[in-house]
PDB file of N, CA and C in Angstrom:
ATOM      1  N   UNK A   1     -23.985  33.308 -22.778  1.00  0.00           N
ATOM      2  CA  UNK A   1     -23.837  31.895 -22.462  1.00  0.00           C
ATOM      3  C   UNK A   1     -25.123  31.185 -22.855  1.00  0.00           C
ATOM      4  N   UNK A   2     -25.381  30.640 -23.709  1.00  0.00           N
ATOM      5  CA  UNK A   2     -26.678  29.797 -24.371  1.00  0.00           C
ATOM      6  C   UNK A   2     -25.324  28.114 -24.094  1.00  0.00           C
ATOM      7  N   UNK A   3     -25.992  27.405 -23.306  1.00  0.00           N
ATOM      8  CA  UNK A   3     -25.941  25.927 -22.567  1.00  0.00           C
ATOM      9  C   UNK A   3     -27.215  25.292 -23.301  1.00  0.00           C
ATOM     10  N   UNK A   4     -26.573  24.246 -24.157  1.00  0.00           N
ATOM     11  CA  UNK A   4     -28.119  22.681 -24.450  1.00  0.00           C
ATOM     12  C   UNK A   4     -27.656  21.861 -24.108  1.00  0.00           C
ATOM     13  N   UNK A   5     -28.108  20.905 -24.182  1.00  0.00           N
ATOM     14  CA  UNK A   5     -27.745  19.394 -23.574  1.00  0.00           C
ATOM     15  C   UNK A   5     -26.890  18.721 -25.484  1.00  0.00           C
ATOM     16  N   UNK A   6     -25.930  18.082 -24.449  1.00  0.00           N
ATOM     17  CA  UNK A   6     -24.916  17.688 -26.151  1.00  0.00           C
ATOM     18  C   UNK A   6     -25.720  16.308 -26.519  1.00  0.00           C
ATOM     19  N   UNK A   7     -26.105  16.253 -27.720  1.00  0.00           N
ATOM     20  CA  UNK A   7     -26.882  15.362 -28.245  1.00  0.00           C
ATOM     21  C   UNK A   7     -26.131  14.351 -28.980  1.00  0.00           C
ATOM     22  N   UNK A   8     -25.051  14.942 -30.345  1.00  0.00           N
ATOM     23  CA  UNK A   8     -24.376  14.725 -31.143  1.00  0.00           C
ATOM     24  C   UNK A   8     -23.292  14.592 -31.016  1.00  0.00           C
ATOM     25  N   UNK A   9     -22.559  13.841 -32.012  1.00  0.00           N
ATOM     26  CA  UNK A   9     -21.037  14.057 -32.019  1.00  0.00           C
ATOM     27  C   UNK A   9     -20.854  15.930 -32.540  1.00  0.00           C
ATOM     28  N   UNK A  10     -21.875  16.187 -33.273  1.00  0.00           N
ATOM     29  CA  UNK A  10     -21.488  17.347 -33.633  1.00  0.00           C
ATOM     30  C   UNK A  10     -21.187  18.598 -32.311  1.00  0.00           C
ATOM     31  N   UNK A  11     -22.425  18.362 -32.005  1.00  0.00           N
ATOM     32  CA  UNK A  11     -22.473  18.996 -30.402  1.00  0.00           C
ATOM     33  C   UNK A  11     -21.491  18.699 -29.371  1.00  0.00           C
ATOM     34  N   UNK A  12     -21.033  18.183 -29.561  1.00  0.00           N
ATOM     35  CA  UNK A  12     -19.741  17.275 -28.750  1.00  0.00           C
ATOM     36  C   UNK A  12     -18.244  18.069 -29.284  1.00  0.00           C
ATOM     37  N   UNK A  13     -18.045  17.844 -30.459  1.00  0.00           N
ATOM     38  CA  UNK A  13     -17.232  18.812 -30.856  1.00  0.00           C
ATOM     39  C   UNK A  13     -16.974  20.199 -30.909  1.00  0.00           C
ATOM     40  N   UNK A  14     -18.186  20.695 -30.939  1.00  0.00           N
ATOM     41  CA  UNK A  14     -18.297  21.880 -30.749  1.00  0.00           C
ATOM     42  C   UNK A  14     -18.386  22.709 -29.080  1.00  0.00           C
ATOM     43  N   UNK A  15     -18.690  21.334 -28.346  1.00  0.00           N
ATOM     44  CA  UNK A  15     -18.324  22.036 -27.231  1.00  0.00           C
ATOM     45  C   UNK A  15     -17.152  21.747 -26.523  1.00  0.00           C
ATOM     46  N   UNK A  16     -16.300  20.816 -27.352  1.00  0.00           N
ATOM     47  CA  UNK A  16     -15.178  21.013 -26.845  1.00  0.00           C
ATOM     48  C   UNK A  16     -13.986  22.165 -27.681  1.00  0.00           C
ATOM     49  N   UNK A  17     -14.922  22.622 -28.485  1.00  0.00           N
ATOM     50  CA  UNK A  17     -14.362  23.854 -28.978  1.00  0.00           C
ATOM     51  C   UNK A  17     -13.920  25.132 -28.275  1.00  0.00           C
ATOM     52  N   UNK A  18     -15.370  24.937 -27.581  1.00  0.00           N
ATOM     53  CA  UNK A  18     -16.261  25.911 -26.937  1.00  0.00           C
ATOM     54  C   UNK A  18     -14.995  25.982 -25.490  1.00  0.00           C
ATOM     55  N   UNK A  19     -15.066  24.988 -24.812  1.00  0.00           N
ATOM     56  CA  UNK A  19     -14.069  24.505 -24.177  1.00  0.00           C
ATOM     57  C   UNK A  19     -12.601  25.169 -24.239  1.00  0.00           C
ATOM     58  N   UNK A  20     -12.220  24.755 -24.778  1.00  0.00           N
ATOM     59  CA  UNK A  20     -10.765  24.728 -24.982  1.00  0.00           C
ATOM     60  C   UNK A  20     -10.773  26.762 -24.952  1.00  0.00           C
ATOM     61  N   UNK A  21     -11.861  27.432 -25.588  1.00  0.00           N
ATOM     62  CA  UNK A  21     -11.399  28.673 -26.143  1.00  0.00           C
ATOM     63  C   UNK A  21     -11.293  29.274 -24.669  1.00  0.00           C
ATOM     64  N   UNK A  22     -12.342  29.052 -23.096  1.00  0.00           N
ATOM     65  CA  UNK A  22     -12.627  29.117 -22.124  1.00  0.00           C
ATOM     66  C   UNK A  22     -11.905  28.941 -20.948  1.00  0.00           C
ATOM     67  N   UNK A  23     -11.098  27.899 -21.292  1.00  0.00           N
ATOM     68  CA  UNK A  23     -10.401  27.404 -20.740  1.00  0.00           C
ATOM     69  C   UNK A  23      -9.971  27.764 -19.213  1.00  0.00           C
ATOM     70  N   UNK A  24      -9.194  29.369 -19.654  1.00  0.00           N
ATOM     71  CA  UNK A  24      -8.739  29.826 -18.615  1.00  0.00           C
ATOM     72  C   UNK A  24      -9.425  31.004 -18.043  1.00  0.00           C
ATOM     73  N   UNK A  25     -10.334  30.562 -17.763  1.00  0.00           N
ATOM     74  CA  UNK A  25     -11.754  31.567 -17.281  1.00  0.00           C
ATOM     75  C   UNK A  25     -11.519  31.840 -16.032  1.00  0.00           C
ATOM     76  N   UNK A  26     -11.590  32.561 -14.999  1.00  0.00           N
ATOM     77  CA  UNK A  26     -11.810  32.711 -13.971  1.00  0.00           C
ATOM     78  C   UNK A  26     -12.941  32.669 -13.196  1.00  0.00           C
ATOM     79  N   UNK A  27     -12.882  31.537 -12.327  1.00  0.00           N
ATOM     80  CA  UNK A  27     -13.579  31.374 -11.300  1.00  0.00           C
ATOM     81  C   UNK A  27     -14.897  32.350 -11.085  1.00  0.00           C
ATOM     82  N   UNK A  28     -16.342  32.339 -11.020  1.00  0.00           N
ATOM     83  CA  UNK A  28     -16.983  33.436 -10.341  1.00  0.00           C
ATOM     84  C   UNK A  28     -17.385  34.259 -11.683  1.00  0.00           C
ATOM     85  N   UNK A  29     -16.782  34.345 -13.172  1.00  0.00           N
ATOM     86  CA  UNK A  29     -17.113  34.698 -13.985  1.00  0.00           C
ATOM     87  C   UNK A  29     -18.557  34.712 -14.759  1.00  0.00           C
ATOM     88  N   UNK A  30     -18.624  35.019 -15.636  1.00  0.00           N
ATOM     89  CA  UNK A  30     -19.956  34.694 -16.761  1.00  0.00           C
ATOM     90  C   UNK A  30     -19.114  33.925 -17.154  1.00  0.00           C
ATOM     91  N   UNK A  31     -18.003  33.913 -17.995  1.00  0.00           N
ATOM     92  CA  UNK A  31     -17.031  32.567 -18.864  1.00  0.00           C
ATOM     93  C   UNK A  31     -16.641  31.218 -17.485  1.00  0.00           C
ATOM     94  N   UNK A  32     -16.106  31.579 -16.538  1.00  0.00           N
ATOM     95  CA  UNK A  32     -15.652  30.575 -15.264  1.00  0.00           C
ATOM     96  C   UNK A  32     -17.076  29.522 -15.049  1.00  0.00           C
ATOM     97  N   UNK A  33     -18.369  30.430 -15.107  1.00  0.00           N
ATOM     98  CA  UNK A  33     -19.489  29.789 -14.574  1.00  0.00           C
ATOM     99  C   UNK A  33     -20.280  28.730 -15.938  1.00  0.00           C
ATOM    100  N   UNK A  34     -19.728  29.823 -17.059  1.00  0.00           N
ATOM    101  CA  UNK A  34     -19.713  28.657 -18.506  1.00  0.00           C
ATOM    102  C   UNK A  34     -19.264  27.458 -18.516  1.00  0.00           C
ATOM    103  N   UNK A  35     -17.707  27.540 -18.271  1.00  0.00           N
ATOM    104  CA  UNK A  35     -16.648  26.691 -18.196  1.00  0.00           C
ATOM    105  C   UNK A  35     -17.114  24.855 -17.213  1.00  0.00           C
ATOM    106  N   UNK A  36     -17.930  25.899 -15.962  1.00  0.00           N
ATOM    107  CA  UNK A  36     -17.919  24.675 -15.361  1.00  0.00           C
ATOM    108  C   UNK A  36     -19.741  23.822 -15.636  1.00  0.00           C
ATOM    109  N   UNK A  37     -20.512  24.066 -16.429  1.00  0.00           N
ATOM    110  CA  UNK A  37     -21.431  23.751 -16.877  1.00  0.00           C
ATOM    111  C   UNK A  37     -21.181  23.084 -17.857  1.00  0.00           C
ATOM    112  N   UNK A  38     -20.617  23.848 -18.723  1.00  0.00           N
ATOM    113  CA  UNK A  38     -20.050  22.891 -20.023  1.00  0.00           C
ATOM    114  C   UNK A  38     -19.127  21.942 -19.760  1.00  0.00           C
ATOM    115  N   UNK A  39     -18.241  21.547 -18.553  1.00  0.00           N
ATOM    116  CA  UNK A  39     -17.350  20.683 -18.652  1.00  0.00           C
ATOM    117  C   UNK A  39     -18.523  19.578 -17.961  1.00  0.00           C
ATOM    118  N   UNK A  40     -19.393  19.924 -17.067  1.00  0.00           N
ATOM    119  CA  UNK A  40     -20.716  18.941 -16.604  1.00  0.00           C
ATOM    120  C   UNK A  40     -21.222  18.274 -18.034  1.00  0.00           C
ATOM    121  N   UNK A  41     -21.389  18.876 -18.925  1.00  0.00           N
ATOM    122  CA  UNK A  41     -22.208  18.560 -20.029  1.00  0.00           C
ATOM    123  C   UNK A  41     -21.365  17.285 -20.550  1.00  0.00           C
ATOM    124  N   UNK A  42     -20.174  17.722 -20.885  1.00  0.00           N
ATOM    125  CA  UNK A  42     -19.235  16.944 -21.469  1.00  0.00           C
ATOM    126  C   UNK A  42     -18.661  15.711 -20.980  1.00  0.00           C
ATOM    127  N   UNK A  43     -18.700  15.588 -19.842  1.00  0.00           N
ATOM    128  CA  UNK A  43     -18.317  14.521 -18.522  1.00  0.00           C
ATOM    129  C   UNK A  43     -19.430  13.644 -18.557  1.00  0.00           C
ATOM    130  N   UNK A  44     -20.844  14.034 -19.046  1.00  0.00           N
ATOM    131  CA  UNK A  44     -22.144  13.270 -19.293  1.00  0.00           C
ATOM    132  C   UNK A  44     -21.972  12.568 -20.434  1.00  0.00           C
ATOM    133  N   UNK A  45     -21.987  13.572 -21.689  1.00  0.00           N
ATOM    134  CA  UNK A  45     -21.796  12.997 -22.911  1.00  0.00           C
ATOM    135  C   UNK A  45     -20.780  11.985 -23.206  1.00  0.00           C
ATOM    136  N   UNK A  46     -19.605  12.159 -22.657  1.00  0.00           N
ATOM    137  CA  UNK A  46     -18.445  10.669 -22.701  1.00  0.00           C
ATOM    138  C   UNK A  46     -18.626  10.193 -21.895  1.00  0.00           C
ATOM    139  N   UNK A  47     -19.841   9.912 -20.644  1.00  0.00           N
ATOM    140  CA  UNK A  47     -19.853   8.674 -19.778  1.00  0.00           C
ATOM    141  C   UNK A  47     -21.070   7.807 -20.678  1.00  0.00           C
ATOM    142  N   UNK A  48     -21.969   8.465 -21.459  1.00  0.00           N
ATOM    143  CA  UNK A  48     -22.722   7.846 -21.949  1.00  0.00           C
ATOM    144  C   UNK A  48     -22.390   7.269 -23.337  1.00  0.00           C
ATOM    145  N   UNK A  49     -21.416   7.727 -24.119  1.00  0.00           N
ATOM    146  CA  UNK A  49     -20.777   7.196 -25.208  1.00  0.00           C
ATOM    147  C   UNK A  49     -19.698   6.464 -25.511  1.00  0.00           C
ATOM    148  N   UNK A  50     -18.538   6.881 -24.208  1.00  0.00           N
ATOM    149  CA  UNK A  50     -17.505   6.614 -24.399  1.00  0.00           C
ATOM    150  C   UNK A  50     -16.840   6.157 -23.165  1.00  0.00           C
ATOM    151  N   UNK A  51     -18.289   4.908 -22.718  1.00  0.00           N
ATOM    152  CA  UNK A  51     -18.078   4.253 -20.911  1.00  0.00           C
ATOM    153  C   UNK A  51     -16.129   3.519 -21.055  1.00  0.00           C
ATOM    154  N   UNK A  52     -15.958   3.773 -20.156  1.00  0.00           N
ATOM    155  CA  UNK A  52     -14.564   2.880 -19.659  1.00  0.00           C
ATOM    156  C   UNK A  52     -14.829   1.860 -18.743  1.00  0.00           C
ATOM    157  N   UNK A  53     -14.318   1.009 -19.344  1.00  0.00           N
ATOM    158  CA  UNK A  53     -14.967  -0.502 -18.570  1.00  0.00           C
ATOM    159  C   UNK A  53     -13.901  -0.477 -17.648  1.00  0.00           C
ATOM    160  N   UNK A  54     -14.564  -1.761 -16.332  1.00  0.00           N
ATOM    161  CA  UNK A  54     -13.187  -1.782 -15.142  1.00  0.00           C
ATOM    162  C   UNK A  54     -11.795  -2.374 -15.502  1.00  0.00           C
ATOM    163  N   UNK A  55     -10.396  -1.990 -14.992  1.00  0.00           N
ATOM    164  CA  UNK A  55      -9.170  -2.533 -15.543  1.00  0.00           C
ATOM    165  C   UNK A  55      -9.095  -3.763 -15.482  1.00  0.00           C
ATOM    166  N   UNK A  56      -8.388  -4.372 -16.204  1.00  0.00           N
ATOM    167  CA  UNK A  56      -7.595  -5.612 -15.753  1.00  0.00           C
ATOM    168  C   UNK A  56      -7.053  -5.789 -14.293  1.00  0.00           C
ATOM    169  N   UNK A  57      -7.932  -6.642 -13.827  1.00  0.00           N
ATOM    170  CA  UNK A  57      -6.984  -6.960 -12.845  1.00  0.00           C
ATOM    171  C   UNK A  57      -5.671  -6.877 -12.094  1.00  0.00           C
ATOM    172  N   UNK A  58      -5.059  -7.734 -12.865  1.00  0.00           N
ATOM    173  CA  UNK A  58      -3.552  -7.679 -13.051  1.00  0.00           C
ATOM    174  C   UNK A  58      -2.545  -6.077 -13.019  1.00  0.00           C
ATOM    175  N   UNK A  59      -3.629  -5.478 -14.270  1.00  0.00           N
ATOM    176  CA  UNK A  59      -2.677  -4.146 -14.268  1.00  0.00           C
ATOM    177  C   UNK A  59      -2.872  -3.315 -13.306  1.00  0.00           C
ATOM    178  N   UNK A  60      -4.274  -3.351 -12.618  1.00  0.00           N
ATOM    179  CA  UNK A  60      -4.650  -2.820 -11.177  1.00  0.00           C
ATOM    180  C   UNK A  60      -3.904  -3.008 -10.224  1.00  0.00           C
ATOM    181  N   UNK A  61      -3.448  -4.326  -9.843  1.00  0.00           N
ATOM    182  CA  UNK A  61      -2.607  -4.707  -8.943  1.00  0.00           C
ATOM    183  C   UNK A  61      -1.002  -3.634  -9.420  1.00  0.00           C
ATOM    184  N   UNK A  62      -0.434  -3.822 -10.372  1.00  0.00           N
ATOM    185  CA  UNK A  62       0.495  -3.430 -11.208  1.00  0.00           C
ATOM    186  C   UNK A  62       0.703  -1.931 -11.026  1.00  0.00           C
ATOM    187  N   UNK A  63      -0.702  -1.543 -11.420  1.00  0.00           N
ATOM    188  CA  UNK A  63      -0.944  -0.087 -11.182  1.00  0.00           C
ATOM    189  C   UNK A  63      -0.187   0.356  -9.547  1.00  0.00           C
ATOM    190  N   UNK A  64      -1.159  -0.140  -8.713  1.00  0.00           N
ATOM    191  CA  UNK A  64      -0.933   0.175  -7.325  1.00  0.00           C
ATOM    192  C   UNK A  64       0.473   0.104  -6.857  1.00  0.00           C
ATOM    193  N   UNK A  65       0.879  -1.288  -7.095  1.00  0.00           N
ATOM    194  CA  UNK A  65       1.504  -1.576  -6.385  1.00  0.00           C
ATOM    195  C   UNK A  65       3.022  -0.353  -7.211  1.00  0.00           C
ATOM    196  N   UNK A  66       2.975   0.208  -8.110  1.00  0.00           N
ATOM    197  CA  UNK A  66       3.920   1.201  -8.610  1.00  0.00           C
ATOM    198  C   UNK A  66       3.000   2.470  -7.553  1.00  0.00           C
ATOM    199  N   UNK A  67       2.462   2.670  -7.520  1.00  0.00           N
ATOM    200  CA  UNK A  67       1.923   4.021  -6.855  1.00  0.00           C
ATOM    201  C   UNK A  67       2.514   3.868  -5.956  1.00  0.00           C
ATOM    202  N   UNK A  68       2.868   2.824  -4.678  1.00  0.00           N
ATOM    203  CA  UNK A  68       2.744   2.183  -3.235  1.00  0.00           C
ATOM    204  C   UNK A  68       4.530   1.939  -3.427  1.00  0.00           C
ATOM    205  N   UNK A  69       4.842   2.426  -4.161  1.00  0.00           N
ATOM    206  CA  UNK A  69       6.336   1.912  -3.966  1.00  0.00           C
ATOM    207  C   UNK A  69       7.071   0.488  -4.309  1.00  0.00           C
ATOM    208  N   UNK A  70       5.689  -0.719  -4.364  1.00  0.00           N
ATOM    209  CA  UNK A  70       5.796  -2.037  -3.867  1.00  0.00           C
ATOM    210  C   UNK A  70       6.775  -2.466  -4.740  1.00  0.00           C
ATOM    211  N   UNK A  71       7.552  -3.522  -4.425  1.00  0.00           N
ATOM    212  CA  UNK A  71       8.320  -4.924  -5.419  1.00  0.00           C
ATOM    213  C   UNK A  71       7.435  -5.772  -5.130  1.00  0.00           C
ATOM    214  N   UNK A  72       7.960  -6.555  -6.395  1.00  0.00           N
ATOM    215  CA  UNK A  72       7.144  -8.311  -6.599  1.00  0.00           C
ATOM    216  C   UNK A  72       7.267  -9.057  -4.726  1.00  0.00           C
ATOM    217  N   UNK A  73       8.595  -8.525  -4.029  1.00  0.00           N
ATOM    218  CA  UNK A  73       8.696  -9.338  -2.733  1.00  0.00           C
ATOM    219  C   UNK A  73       7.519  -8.895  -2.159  1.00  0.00           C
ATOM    220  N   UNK A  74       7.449  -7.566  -2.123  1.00  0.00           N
ATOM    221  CA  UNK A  74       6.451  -7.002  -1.348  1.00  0.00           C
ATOM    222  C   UNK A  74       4.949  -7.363  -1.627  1.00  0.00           C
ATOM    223  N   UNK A  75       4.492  -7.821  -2.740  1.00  0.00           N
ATOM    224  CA  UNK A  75       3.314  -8.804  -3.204  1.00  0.00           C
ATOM    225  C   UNK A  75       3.415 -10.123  -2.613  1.00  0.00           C
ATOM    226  N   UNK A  76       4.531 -10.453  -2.709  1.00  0.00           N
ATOM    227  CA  UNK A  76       4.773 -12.618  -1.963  1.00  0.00           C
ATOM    228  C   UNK A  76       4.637 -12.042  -0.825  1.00  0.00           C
ATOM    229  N   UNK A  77       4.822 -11.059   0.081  1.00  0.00           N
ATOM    230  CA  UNK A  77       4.560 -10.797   1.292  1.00  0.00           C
ATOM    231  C   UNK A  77       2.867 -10.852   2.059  1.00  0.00           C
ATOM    232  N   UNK A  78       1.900 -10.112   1.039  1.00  0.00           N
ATOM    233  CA  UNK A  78       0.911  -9.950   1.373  1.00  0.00           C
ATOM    234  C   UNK A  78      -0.190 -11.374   0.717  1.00  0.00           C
ATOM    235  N   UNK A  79       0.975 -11.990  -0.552  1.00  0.00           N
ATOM    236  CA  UNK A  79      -0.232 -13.109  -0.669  1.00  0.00           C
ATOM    237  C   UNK A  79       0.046 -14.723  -0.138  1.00  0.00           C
ATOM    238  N   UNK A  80       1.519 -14.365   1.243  1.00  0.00           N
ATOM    239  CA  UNK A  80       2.058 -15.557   1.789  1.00  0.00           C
ATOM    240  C   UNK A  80       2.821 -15.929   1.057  1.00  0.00           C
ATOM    241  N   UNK A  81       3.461 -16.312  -0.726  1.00  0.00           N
ATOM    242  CA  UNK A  81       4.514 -16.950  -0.918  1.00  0.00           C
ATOM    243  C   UNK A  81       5.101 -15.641  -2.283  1.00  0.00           C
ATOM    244  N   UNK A  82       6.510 -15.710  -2.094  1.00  0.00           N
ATOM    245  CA  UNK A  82       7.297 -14.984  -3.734  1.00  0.00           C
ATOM    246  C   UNK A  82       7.088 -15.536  -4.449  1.00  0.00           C
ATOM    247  N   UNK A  83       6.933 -16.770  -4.521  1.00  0.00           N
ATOM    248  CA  UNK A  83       6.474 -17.204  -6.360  1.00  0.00           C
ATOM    249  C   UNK A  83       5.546 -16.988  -6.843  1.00  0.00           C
ATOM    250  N   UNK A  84       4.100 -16.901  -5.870  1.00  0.00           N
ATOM    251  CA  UNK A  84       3.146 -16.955  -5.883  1.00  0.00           C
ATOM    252  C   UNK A  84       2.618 -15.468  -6.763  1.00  0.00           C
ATOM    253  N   UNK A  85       3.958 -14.616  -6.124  1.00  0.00           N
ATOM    254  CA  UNK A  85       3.645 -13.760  -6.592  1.00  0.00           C
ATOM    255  C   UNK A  85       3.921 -13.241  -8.169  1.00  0.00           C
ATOM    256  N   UNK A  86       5.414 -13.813  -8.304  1.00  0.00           N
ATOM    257  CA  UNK A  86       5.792 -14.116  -9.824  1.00  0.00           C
ATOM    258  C   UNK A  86       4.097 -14.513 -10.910  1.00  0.00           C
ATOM    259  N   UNK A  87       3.844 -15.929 -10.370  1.00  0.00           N
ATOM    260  CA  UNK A  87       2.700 -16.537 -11.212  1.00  0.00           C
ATOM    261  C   UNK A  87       1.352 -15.755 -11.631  1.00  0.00           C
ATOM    262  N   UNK A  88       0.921 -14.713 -10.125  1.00  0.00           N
ATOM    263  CA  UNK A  88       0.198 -13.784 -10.416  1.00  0.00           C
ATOM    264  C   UNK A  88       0.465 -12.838 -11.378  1.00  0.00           C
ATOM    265  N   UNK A  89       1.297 -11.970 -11.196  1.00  0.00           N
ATOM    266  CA  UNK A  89       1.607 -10.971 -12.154  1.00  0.00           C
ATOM    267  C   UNK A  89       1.569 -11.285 -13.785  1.00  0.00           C
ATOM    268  N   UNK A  90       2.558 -12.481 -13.472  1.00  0.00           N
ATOM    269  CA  UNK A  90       2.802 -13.007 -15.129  1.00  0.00           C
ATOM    270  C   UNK A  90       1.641 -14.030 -15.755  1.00  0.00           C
ATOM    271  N   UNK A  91       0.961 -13.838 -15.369  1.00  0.00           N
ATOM    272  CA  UNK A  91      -0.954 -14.398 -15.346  1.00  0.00           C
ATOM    273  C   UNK A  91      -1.089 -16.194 -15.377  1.00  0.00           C
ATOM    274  N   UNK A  92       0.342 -16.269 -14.655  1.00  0.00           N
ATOM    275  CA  UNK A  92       0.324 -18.114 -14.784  1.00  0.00           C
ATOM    276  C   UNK A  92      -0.945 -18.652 -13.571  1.00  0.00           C
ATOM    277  N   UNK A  93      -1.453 -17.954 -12.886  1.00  0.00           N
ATOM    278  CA  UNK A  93      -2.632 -18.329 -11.762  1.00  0.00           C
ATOM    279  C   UNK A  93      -3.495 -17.341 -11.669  1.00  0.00           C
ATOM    280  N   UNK A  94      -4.319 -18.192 -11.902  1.00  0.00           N
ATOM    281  CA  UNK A  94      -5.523 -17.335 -10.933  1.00  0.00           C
ATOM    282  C   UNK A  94      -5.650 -16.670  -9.892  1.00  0.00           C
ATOM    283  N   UNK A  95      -6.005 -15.626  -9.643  1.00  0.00           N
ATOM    284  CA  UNK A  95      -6.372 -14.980  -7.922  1.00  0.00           C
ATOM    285  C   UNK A  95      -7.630 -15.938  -7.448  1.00  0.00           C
ATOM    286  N   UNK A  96      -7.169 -16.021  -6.571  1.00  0.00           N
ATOM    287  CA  UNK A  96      -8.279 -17.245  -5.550  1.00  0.00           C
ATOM    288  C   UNK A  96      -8.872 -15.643  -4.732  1.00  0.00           C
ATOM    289  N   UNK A  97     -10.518 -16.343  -4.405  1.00  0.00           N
ATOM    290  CA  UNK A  97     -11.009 -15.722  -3.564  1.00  0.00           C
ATOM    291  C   UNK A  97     -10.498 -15.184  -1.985  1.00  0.00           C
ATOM    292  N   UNK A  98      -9.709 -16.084  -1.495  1.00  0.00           N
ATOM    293  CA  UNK A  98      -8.335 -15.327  -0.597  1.00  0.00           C
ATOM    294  C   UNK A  98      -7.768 -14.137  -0.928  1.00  0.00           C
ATOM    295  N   UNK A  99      -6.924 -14.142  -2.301  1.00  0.00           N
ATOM    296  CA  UNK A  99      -6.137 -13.849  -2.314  1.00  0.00           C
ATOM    297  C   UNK A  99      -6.569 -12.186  -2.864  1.00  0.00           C
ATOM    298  N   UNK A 100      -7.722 -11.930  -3.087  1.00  0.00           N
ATOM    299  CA  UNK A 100      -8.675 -11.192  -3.698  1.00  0.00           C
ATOM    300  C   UNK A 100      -8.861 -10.602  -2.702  1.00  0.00           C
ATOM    301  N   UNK A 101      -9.318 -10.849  -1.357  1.00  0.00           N
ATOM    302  CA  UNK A 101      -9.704 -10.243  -0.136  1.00  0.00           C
ATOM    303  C   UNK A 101      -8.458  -9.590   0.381  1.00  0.00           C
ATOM    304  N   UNK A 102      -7.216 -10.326   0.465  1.00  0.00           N
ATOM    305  CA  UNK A 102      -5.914  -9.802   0.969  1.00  0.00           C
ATOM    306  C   UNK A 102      -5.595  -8.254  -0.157  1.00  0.00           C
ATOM    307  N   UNK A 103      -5.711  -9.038  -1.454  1.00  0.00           N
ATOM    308  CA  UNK A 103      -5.229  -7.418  -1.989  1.00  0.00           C
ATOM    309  C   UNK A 103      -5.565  -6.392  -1.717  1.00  0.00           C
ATOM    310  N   UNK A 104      -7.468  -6.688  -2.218  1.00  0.00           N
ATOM    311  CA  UNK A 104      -8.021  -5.488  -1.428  1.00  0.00           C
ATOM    312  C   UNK A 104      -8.207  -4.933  -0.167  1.00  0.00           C
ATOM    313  N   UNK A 105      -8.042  -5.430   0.399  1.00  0.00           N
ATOM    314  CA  UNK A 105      -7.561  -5.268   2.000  1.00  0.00           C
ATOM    315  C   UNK A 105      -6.185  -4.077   1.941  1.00  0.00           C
ATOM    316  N   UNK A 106      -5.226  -4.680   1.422  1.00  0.00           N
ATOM    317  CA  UNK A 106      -3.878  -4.356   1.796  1.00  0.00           C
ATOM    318  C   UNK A 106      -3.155  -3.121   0.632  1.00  0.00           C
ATOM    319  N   UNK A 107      -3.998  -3.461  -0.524  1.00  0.00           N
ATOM    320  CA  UNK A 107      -3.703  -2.542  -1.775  1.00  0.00           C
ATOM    321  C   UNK A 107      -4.902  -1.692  -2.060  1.00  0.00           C
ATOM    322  N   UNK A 108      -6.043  -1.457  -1.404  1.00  0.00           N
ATOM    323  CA  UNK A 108      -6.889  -0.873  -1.416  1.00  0.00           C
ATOM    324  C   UNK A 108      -7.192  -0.868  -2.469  1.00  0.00           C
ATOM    325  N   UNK A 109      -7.851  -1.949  -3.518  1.00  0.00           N
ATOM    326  CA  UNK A 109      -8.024  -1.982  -4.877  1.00  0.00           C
ATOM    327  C   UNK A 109      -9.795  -2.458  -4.380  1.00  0.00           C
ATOM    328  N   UNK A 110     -10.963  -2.050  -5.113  1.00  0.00           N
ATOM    329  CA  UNK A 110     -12.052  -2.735  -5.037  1.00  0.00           C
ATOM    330  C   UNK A 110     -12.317  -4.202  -5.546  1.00  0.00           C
ATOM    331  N   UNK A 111     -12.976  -5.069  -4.586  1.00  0.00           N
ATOM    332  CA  UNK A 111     -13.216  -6.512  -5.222  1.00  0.00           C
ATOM    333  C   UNK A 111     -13.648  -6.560  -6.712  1.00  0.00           C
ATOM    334  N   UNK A 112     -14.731  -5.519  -6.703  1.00  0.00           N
ATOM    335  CA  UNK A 112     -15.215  -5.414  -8.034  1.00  0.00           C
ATOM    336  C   UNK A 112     -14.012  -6.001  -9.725  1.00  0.00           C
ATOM    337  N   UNK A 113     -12.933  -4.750  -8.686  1.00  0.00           N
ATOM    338  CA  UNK A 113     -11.860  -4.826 -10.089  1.00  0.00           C
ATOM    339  C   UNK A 113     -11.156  -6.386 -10.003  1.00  0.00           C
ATOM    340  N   UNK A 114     -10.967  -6.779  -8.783  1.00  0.00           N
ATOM    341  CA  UNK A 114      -9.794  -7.685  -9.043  1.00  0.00           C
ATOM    342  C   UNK A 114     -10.884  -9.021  -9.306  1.00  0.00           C
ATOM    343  N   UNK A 115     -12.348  -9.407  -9.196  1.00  0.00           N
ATOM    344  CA  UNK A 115     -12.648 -10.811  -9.700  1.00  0.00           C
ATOM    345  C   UNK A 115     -13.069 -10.467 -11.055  1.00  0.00           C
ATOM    346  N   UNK A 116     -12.696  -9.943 -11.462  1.00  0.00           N
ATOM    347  CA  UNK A 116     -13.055  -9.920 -13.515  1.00  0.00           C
ATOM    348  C   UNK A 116     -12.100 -10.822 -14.142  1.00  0.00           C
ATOM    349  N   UNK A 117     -12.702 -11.060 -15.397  1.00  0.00           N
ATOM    350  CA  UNK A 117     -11.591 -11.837 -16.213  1.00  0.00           C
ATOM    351  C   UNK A 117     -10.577 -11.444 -16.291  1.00  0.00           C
ATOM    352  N   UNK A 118     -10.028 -11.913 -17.091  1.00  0.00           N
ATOM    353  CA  UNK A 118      -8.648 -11.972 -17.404  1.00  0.00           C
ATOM    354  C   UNK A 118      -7.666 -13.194 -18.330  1.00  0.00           C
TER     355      UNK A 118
END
């Protein structure tokens, strides 16, 4: 097991080479104890190259509210009116600072995500 720090795209590729061949290592191993160093390495290298910015708003809400079971009623419920909720989704309004606190409150979404553009 020779571990460097991934510098390159080359190095990058190659350790997801490295990766993939490992894969199914067992736990507690010389390869298992590879496996989980190199996937550290790699989890570094694409947070520093290949950042994912926060979602859309909208699809956050969207997101959840499919996880949560929710309908559009069940949104006019938590932001006081059904149309209200129509206009949100279909990006005809803005989320007001209210309505921002209620989601996250109630949809457990972070403020962070829901006051971004859009």
């Amino acid at each position: 097991m020779k571990l460097k720090p991934i510098r390159t795209e080359e190095d990058y590729e190659m350790a997801l080479k490295r990766l993939e061949k490992i894969f199914e290592s067992e736990p507690g191993t010389n390869e298992g104890d590879e496996l989980e160093v190199l996937a550290l390495l790699i989890e570094d290298y694409e947070d520093k190259h290949y950042p994912i910015g926060p979602p859309d708003p909208i699809e956050a809400i969207k997101f959840r509210m499919e996880q949560m079971g929710m309908k559009q009623k069940d949104l006019g419920d938590i932001l006081g009116h059904k149309s209200r909720a129509s206009e949100i989704l279909n990006k005809k309004r803005k989320l007001t600072l209210e309505m921002i606190r209620k989601l996250s409150r109630e949809l457990k979404i972070p403020t962070e995500v829901l006051i971004q553009e859009y």
